[in-house]
Every structure is written in C-alpha cells, then in structure tokens.
PDB file of N, CA and C in Angstrom:
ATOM      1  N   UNK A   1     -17.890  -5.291 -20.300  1.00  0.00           N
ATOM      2  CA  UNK A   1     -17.275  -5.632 -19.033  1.00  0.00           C
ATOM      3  C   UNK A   1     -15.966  -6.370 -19.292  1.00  0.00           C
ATOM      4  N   UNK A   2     -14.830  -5.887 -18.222  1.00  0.00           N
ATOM      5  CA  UNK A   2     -13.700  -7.074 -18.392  1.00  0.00           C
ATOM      6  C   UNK A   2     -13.436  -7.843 -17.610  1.00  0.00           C
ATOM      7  N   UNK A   3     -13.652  -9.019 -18.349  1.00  0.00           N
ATOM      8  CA  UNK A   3     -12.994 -10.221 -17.268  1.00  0.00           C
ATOM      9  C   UNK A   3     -11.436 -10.397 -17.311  1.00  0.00           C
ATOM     10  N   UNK A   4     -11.377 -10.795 -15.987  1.00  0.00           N
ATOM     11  CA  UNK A   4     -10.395 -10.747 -15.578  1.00  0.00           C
ATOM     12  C   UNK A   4      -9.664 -12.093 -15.375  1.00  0.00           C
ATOM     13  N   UNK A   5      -8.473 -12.965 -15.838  1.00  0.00           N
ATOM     14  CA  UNK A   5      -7.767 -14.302 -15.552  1.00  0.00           C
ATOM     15  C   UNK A   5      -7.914 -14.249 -14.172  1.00  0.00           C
ATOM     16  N   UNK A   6      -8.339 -15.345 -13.630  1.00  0.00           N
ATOM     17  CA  UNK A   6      -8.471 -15.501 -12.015  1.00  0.00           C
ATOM     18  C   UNK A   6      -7.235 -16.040 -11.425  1.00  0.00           C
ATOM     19  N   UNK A   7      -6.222 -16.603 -12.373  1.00  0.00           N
ATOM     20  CA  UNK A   7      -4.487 -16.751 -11.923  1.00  0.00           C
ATOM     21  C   UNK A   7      -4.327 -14.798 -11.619  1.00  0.00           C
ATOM     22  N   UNK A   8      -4.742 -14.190 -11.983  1.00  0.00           N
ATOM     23  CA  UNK A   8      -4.048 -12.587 -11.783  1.00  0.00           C
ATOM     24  C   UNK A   8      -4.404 -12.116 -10.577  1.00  0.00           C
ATOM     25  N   UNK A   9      -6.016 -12.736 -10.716  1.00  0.00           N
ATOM     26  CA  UNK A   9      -7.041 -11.958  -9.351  1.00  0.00           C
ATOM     27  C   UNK A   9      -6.090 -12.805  -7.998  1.00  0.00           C
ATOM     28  N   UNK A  10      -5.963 -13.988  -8.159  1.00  0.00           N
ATOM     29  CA  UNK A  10      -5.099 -14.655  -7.203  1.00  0.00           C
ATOM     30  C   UNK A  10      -4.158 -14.146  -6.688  1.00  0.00           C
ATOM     31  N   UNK A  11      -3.122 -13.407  -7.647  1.00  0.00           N
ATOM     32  CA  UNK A  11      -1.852 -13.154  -7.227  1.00  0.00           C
ATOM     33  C   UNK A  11      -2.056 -11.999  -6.517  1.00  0.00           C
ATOM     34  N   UNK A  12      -3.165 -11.324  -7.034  1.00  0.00           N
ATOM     35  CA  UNK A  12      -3.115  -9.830  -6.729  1.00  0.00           C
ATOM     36  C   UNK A  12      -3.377  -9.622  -5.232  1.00  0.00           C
ATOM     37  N   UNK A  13      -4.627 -11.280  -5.067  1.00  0.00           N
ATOM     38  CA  UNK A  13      -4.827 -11.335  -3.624  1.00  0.00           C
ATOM     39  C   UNK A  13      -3.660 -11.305  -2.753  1.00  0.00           C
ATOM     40  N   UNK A  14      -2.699 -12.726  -2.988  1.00  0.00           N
ATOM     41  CA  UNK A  14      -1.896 -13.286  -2.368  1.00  0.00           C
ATOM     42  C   UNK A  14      -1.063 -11.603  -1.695  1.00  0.00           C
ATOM     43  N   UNK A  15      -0.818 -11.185  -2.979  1.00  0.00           N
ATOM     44  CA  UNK A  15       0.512  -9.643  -2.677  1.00  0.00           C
ATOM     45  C   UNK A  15       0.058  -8.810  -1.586  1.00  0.00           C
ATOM     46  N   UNK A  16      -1.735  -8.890  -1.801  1.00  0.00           N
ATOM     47  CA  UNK A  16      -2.506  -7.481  -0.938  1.00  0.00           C
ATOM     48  C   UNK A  16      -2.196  -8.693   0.838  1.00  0.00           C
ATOM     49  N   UNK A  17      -2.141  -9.900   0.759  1.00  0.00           N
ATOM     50  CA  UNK A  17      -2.405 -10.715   1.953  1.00  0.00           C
ATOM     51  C   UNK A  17      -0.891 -10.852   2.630  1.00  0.00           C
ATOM     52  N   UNK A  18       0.027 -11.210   1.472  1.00  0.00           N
ATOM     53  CA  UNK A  18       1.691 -10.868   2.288  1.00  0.00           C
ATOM     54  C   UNK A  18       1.968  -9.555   2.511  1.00  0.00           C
ATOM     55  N   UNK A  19       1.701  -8.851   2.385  1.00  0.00           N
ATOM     56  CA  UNK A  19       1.887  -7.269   2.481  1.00  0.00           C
ATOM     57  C   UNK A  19       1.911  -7.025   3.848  1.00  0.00           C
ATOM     58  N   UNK A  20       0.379  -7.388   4.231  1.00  0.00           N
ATOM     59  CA  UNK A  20      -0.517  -7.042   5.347  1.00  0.00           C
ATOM     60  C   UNK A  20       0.672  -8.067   6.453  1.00  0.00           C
ATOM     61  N   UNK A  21       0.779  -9.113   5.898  1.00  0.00           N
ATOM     62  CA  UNK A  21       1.617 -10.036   6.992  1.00  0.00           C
ATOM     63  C   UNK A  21       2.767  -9.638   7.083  1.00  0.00           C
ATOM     64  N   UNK A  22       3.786  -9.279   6.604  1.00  0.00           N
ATOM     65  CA  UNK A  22       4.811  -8.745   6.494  1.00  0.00           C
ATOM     66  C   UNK A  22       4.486  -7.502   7.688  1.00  0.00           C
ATOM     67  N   UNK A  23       3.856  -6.358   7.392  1.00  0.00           N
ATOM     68  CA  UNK A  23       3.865  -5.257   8.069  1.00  0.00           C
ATOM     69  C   UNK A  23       3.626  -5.058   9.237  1.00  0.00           C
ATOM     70  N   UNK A  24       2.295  -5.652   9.973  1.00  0.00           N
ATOM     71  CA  UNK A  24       1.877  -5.840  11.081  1.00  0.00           C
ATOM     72  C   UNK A  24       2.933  -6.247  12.182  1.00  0.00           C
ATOM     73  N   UNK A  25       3.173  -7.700  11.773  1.00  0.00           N
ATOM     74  CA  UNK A  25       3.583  -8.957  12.668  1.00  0.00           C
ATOM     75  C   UNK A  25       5.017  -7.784  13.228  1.00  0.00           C
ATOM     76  N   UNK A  26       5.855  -6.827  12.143  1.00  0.00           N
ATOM     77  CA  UNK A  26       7.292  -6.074  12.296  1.00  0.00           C
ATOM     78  C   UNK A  26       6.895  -5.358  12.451  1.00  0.00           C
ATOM     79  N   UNK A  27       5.968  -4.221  12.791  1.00  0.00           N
ATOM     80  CA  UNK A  27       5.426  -3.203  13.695  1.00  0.00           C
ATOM     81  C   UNK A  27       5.404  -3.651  15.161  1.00  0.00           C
ATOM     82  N   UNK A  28       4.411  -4.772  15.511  1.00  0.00           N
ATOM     83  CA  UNK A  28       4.459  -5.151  16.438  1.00  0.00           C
ATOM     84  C   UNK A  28       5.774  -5.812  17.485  1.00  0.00           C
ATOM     85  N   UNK A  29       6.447  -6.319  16.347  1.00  0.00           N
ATOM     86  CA  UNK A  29       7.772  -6.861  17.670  1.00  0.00           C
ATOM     87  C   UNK A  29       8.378  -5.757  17.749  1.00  0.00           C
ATOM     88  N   UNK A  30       8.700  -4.793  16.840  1.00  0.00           N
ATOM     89  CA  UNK A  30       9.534  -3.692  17.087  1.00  0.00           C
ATOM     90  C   UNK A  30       8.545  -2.183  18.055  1.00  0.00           C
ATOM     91  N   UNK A  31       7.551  -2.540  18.285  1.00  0.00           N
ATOM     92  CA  UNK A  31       7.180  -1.868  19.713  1.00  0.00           C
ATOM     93  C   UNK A  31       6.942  -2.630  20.903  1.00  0.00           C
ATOM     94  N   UNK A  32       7.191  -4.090  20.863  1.00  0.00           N
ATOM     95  CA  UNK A  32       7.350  -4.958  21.929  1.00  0.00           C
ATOM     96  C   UNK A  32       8.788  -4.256  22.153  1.00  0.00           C
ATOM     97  N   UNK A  33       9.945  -4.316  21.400  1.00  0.00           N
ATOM     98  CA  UNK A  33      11.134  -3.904  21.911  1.00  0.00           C
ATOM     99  C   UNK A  33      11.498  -2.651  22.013  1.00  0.00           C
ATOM    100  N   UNK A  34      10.773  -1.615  22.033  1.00  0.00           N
ATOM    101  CA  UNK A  34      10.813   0.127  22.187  1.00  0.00           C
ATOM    102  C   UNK A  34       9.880   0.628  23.717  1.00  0.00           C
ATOM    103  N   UNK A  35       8.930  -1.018  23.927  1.00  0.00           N
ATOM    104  CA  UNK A  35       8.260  -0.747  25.437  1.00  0.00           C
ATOM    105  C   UNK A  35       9.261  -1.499  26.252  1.00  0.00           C
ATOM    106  N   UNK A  36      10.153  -2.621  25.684  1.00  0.00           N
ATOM    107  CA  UNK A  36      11.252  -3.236  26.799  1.00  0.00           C
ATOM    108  C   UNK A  36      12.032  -2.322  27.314  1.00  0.00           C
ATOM    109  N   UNK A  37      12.537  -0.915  26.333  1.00  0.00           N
ATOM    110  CA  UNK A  37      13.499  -0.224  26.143  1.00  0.00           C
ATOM    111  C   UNK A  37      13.129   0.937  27.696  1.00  0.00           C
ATOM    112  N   UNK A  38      11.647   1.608  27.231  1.00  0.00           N
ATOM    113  CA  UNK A  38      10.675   2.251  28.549  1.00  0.00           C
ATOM    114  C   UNK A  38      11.198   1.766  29.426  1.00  0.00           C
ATOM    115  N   UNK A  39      10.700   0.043  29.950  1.00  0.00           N
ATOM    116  CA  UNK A  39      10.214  -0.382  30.578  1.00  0.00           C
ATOM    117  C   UNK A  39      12.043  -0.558  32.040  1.00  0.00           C
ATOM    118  N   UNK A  40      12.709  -0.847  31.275  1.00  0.00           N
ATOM    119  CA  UNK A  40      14.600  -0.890  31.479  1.00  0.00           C
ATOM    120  C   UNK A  40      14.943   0.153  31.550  1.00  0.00           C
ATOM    121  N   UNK A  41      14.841   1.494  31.291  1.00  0.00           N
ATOM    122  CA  UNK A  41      14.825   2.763  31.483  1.00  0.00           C
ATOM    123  C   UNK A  41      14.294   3.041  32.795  1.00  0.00           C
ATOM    124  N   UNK A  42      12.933   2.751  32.875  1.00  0.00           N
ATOM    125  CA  UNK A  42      12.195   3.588  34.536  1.00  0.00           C
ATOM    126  C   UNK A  42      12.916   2.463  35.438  1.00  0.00           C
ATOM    127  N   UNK A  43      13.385   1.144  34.876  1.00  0.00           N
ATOM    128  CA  UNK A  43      13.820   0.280  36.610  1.00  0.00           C
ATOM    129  C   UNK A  43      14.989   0.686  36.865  1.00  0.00           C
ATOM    130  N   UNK A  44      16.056   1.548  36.033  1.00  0.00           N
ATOM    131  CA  UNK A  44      17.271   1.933  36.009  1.00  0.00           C
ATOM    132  C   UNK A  44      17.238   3.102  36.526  1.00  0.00           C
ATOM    133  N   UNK A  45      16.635   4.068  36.282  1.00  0.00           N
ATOM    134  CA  UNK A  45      16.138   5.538  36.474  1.00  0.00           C
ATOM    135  C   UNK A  45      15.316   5.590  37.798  1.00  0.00           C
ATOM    136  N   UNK A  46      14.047   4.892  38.072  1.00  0.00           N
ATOM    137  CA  UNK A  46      13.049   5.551  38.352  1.00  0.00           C
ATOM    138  C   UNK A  46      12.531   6.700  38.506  1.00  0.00           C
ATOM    139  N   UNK A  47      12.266   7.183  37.083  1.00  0.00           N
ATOM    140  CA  UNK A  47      11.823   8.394  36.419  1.00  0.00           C
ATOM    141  C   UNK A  47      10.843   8.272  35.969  1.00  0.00           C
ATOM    142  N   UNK A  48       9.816   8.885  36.717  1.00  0.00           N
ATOM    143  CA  UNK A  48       8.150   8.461  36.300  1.00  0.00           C
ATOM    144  C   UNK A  48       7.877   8.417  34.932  1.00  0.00           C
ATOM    145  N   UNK A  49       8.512   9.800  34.520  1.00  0.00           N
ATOM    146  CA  UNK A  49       8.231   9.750  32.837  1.00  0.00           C
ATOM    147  C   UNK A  49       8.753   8.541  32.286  1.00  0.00           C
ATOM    148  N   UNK A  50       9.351   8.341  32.124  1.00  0.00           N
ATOM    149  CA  UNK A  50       9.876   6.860  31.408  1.00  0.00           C
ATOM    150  C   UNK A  50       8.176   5.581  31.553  1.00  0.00           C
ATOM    151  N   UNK A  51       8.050   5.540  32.709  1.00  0.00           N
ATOM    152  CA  UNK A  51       6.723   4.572  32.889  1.00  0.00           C
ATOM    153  C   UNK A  51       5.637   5.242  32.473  1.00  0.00           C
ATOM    154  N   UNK A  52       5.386   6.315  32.515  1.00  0.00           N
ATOM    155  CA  UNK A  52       4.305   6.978  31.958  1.00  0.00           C
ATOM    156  C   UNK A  52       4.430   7.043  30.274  1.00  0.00           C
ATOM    157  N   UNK A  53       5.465   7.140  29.912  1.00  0.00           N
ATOM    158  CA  UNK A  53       5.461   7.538  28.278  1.00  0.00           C
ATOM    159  C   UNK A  53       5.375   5.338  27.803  1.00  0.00           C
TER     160      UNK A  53
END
C-alpha cells in the first residue's frame, strides 16, 4: 500500500475546494446578469418571448 504525505492530501483537497469556489459563485453572477439582460429586454420590448426565455 502507499501512503501518502498528508501536506499533499491537503493541498490536493484545498485545489479540488478552490476550484469548486471559483466556478460556481462566476456561473452564478454571470446568469444573474444574462436574466437582468431578459428581464430589460421584455420591459423595453414587451415581447413575450424575451419573459418566457
């Protein structure tokens, strides 16, 4: 069996845990601002599609 330095297993965590934080949190504001975009579109328009999509 290999053991493994638990300074490595750490880091390896930390990378798999900023990753995840990094990606999410900038998915999410950048479709908060692509539904503002919808949302300023149908009050400008009122073009159902716009509120529907």
């Amino acid at each position: 069996m290999m053991d493994f330095d638990p300074f490595v297993l750490a880091r390896a965590q930390f990378a798999a845990n900023i990753s995840f934080h990094i990606l999410f949190p900038s998915i999410t504001i950048g479709l908060g601002w692509i539904l503002l975009f919808f949302r300023i579109r149908y009050t400008l328009t009122n073009d159902t599609h716009w509120e529907n999509a």
